[in-house]
C-alpha atoms as a PDB file:
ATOM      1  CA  UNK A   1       5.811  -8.027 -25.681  1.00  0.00           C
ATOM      2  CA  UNK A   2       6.809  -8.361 -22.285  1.00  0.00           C
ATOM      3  CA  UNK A   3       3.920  -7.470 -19.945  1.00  0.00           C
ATOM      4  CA  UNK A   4       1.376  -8.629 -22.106  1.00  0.00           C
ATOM      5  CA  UNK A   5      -1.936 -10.247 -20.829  1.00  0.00           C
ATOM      6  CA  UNK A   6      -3.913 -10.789 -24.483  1.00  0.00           C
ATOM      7  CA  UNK A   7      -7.260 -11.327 -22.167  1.00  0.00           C
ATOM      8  CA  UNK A   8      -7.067  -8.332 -19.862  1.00  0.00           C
ATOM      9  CA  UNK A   9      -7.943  -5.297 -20.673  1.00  0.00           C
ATOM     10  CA  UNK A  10      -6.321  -1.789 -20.657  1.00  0.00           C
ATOM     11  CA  UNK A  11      -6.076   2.143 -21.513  1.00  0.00           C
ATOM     12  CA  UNK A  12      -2.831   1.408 -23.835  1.00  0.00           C
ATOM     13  CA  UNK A  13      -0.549   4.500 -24.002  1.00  0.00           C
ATOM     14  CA  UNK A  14       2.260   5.291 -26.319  1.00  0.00           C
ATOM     15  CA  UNK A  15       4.259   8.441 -27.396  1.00  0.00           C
ATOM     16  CA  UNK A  16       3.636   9.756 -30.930  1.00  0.00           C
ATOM     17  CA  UNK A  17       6.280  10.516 -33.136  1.00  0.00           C
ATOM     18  CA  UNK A  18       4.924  10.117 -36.990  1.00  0.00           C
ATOM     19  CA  UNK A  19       2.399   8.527 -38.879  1.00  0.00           C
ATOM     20  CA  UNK A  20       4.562   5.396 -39.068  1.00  0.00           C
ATOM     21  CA  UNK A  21       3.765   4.557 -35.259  1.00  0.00           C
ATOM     22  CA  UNK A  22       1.180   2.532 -37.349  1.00  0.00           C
ATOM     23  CA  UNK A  23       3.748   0.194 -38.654  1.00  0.00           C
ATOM     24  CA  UNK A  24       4.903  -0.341 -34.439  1.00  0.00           C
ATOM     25  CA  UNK A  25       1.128  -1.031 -34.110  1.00  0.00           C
ATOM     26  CA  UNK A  26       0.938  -3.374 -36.984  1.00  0.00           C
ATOM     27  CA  UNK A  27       3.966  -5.482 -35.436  1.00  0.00           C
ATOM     28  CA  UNK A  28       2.078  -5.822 -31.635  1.00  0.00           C
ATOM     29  CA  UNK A  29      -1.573  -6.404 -33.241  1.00  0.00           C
ATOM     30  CA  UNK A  30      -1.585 -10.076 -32.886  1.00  0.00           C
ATOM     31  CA  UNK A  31      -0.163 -10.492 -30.174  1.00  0.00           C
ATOM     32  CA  UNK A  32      -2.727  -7.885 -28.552  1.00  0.00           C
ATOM     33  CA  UNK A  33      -5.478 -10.010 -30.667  1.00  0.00           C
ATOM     34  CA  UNK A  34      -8.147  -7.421 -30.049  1.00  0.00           C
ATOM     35  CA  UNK A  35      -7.199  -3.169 -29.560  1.00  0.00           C
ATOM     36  CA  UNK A  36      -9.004   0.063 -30.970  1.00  0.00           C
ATOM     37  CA  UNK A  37      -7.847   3.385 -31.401  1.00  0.00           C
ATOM     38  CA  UNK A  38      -8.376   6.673 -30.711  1.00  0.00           C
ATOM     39  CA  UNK A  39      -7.731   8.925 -33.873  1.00  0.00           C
ATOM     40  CA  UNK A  40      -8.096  12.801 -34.706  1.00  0.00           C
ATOM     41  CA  UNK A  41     -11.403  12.902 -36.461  1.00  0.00           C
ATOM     42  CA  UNK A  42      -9.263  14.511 -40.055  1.00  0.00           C
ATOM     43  CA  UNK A  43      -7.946  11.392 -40.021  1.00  0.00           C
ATOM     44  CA  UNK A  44     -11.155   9.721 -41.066  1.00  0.00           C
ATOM     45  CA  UNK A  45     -11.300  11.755 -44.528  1.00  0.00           C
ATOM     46  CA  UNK A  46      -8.030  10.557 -45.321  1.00  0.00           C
ATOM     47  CA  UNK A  47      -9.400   8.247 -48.567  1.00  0.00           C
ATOM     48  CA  UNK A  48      -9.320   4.751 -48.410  1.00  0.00           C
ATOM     49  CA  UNK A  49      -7.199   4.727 -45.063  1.00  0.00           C
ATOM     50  CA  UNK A  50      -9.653   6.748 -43.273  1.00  0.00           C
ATOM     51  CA  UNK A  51     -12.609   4.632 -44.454  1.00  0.00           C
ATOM     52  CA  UNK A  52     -10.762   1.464 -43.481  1.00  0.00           C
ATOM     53  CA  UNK A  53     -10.106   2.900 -40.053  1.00  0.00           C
ATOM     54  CA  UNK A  54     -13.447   3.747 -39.500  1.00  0.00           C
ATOM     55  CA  UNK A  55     -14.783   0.290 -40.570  1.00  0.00           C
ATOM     56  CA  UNK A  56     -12.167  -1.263 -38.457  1.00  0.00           C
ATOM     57  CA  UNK A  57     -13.955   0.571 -35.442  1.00  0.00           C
ATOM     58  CA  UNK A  58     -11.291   3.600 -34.577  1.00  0.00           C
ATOM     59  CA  UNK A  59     -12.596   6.003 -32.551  1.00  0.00           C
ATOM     60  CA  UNK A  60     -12.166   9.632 -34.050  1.00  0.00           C
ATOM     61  CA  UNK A  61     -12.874  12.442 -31.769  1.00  0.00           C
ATOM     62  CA  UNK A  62     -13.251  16.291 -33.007  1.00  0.00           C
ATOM     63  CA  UNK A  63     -10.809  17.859 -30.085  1.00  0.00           C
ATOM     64  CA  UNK A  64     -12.960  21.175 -30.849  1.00  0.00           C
ATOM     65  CA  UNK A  65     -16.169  19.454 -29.763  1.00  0.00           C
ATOM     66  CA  UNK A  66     -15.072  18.517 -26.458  1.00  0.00           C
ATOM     67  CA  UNK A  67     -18.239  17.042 -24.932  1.00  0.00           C
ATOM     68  CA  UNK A  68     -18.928  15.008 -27.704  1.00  0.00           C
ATOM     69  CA  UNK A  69     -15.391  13.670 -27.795  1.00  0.00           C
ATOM     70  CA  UNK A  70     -15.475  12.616 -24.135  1.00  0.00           C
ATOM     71  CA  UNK A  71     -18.618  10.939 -24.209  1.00  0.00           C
ATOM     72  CA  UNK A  72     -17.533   8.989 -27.202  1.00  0.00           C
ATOM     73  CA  UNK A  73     -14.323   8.306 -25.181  1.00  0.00           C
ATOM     74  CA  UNK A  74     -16.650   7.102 -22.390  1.00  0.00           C
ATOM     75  CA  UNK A  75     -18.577   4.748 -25.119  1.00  0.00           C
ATOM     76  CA  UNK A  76     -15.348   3.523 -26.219  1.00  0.00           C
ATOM     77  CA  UNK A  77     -14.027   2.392 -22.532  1.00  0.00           C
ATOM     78  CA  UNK A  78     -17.234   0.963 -21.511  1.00  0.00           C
ATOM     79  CA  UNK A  79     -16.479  -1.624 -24.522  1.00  0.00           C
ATOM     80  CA  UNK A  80     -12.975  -1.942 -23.651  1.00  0.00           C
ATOM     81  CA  UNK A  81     -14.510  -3.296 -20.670  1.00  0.00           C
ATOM     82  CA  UNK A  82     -17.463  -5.393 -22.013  1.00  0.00           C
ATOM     83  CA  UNK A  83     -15.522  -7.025 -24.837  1.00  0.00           C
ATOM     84  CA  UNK A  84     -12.597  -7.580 -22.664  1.00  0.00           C
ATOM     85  CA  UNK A  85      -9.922  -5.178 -25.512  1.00  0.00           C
ATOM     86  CA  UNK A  86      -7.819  -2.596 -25.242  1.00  0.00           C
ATOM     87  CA  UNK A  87      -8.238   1.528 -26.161  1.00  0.00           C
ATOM     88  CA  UNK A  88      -4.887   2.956 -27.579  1.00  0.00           C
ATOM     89  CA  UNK A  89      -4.265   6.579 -27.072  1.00  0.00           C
ATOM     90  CA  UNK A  90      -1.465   8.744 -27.612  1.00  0.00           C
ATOM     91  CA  UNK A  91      -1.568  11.092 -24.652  1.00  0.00           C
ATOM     92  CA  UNK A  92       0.989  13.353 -26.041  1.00  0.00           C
ATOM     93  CA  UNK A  93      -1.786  14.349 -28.382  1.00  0.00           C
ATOM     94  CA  UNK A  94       0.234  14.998 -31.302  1.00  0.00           C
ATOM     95  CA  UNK A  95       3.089  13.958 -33.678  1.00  0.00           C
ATOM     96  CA  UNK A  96       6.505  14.711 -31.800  1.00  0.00           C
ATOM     97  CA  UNK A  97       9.566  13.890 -33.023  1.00  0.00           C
ATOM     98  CA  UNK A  98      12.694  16.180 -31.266  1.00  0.00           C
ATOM     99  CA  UNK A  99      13.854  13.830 -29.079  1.00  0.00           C
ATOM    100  CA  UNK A 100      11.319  13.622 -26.334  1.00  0.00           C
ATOM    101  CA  UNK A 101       8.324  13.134 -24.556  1.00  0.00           C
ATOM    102  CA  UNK A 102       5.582  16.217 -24.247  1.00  0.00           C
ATOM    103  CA  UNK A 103       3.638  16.374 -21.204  1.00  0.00           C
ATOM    104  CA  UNK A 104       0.380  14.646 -21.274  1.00  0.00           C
ATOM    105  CA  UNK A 105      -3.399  15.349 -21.705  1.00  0.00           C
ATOM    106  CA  UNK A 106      -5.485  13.664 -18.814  1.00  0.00           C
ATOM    107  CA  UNK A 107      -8.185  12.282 -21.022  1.00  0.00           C
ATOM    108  CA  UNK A 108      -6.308   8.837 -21.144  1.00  0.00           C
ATOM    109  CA  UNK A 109      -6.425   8.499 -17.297  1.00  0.00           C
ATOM    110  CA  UNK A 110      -9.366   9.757 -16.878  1.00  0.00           C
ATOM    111  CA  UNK A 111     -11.105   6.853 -18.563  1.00  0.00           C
ATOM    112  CA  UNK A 112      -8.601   4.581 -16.552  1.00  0.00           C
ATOM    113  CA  UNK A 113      -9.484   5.509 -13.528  1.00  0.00           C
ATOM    114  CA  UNK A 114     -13.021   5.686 -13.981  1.00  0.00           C
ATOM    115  CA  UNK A 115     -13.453   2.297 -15.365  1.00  0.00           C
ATOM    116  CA  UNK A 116     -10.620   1.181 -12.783  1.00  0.00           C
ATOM    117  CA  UNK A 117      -8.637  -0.515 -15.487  1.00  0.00           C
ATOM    118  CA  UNK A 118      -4.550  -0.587 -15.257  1.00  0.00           C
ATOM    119  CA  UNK A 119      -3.465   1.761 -17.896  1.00  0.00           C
ATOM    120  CA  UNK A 120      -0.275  -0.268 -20.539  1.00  0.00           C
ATOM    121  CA  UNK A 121       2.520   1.476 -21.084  1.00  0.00           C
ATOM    122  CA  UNK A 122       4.399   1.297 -24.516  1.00  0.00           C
ATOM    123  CA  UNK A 123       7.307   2.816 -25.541  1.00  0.00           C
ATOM    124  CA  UNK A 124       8.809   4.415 -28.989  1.00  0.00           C
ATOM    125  CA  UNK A 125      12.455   4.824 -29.308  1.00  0.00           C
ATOM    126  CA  UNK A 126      13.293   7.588 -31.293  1.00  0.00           C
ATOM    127  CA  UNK A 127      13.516   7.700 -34.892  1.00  0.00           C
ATOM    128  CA  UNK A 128      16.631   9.372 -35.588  1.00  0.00           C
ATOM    129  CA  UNK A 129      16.129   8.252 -39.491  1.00  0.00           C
ATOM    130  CA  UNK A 130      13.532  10.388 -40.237  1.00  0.00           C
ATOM    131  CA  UNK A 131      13.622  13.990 -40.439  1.00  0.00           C
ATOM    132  CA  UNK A 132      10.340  15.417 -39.636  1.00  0.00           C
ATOM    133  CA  UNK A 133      11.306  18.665 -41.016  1.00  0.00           C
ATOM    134  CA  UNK A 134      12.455  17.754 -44.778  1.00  0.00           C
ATOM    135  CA  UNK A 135       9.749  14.757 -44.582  1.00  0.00           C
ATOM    136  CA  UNK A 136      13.099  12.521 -45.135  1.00  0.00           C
ATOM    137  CA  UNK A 137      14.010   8.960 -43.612  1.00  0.00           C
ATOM    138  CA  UNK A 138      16.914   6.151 -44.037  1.00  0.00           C
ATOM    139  CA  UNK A 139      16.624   2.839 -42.870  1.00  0.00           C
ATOM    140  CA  UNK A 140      16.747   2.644 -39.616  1.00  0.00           C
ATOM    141  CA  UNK A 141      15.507   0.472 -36.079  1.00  0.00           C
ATOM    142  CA  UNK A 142      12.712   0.938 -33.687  1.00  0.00           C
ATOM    143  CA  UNK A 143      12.636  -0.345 -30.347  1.00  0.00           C
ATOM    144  CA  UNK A 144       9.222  -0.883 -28.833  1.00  0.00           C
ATOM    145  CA  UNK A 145       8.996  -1.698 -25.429  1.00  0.00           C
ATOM    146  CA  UNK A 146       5.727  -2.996 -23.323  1.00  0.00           C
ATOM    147  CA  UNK A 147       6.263  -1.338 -19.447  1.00  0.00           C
ATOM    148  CA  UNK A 148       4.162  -3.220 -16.966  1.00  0.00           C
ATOM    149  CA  UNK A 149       1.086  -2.240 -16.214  1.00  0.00           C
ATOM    150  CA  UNK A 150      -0.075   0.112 -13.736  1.00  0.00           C
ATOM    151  CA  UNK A 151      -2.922  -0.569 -11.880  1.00  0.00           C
ATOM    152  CA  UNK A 152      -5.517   2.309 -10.960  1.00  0.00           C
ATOM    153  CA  UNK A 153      -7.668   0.143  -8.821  1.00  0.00           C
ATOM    154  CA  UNK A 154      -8.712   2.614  -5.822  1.00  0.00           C
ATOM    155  CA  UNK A 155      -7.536   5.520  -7.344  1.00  0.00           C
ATOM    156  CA  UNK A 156     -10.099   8.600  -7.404  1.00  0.00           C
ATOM    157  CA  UNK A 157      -9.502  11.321 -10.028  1.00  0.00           C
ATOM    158  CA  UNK A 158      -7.798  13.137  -7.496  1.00  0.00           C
ATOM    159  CA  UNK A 159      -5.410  10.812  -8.326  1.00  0.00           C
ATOM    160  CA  UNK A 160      -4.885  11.488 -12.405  1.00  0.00           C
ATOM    161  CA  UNK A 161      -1.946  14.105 -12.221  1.00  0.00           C
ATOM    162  CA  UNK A 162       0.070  11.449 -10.425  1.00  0.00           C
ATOM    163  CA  UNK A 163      -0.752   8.828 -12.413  1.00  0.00           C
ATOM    164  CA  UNK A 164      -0.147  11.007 -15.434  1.00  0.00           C
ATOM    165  CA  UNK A 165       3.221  12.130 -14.290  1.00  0.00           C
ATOM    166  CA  UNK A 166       4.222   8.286 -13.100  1.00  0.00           C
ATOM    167  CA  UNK A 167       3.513   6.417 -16.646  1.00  0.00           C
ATOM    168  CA  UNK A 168       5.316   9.737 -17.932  1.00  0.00           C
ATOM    169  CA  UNK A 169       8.391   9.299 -16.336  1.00  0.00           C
ATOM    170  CA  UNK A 170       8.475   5.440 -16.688  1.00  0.00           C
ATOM    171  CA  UNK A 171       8.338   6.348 -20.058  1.00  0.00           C
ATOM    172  CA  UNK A 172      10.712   9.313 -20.560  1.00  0.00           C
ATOM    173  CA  UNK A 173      13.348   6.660 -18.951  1.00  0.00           C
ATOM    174  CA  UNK A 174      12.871   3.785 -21.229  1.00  0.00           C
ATOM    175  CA  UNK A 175      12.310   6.264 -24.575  1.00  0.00           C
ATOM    176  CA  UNK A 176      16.170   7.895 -23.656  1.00  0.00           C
ATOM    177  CA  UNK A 177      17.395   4.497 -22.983  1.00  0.00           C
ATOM    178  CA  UNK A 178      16.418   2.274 -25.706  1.00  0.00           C
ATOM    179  CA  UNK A 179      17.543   5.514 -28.155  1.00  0.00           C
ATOM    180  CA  UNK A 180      20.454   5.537 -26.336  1.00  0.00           C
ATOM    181  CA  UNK A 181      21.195   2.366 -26.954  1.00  0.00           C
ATOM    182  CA  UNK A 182      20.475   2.980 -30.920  1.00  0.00           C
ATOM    183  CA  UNK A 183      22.329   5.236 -31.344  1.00  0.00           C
ATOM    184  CA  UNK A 184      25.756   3.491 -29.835  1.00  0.00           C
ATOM    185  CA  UNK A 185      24.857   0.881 -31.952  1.00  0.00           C
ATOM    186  CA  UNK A 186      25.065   3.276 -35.009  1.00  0.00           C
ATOM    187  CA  UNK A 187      27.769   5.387 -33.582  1.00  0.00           C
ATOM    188  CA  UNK A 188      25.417   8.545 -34.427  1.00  0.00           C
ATOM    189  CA  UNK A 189      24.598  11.434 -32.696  1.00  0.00           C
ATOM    190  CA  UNK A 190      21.239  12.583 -32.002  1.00  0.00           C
END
C-alpha cells in the first residue's frame, strides 16, 4: 500500500464494482489499522452481516433522508479527525461493473474539504471474472492500487468539482491500466 500513512487521516475513496470490494477491504485493513465506512442504510438489515457492520461502527446513511445523512456524514468526519482514522466512501454511489468509472457524488469532498483533510485515492481493477448480469464468477486477480494523496488544505467548496473531477481522472487512468494489464496477462478480452 504505497502511499500509506497508518497515523494520518483521510476521506478514503474507491470505485464500487460488487459486494466483494469487501474482500479488497479485508486485504488493506491492517495495514490501515483503524478505517470506517460509509454503507447504504439496507445494508444494515442484511442478518448477521448487517448487525456486525453496525457494531463494528459503519456508518449507514438513508440517501432518501438527505439531511439526516449529511449530518451523520458530518459526525462521522469530525471523528475521522478526533481519533486520527479514516472514512471510506464509494463516491460512485453504487455497484458498477461495465468497465468503468461513473461520475461522482460530491458528498465525499465535501467532508474533505471542510475538515481540510487530503482525500486517499484507491483503485479497483476490473473484475472481468464476474458477470454481474448472470451473478457468475471464475477465479480471477484484483489489482488494488493506493494513489497518493491529495491534499485539500486551502481549498473552499468552490473548489469540490475540481477536486472531484482530479481524483476521478487519476483514477479512471490507473483502473484502465492495471485492467489492462490483466487482461494481457490472461490474453482475454474485455
Amino acid at each position: 500500500m504505497e502511499h500509506w500513512n497508518s497515523e494520518q487521516c483521510y476521506i478514503v475513496i474507491s470505485n464500487h464494482q460488487s459486494s466483494l470490494d469487501i474482500l479488497g477491504m479485508f486485504e488493506m485493513w491492517p495495514r490501515m489499522k483503524r478505517c470506517t465506512v460509509v454503507a447504504k442504510r439496507p445494508l444494515m438489515f442484511t442478518g448477521a452481516f448487517g448487525f456486525g457492520a453496525w457494531l463494528s461502527g459503519l456508518v449507514f446513511i438513508d440517501r432518501l433522508r438527505t439531511e439526516r445523512a449529511r449530518q451523520l456524514m458530518k459526525d462521522a468526519t469530525a471523528r475521522v479527525i478526533k481519533e486520527k482514522t479514516k472514512l471510506w466512501i464509494f463516491p460512485e454511489g453504487a455497484r458498477f461493473n461495465k468497465g468503468s468509472i461513473q461520475a461522482f457524488k460530491k458528498g465525499a469532498f465535501y467532508l474533505a474539504i471542510d475538515a481540510q483533510i487530503p482525500i486517499m485515492p484507491v483503485v479497483f481493477s476490473q473484475y472481468y471474472f464476474l458477470d454481474s448480469d448472470t451473478k457468475t464468477f471464475e477465479p480471477g486477480k484484483v489489482v488494488i492500487t493506493t494513489l497518493p494523496p491529495i491534499p485539500t488544505s486551502g481549498m473552499t467548496r468552490d473548489d469540490v468539482e475540481r477536486l472531484s473531477e482530479i481524483a476521478r481522472q487519476q483514477m479512471i487512468d490507473v483502473f484502465h491500466e492495471t485492467s489492462k494489464d490483466l487482461v494481457m496477462q490472461k490474453k482475454i478480452a474485455i
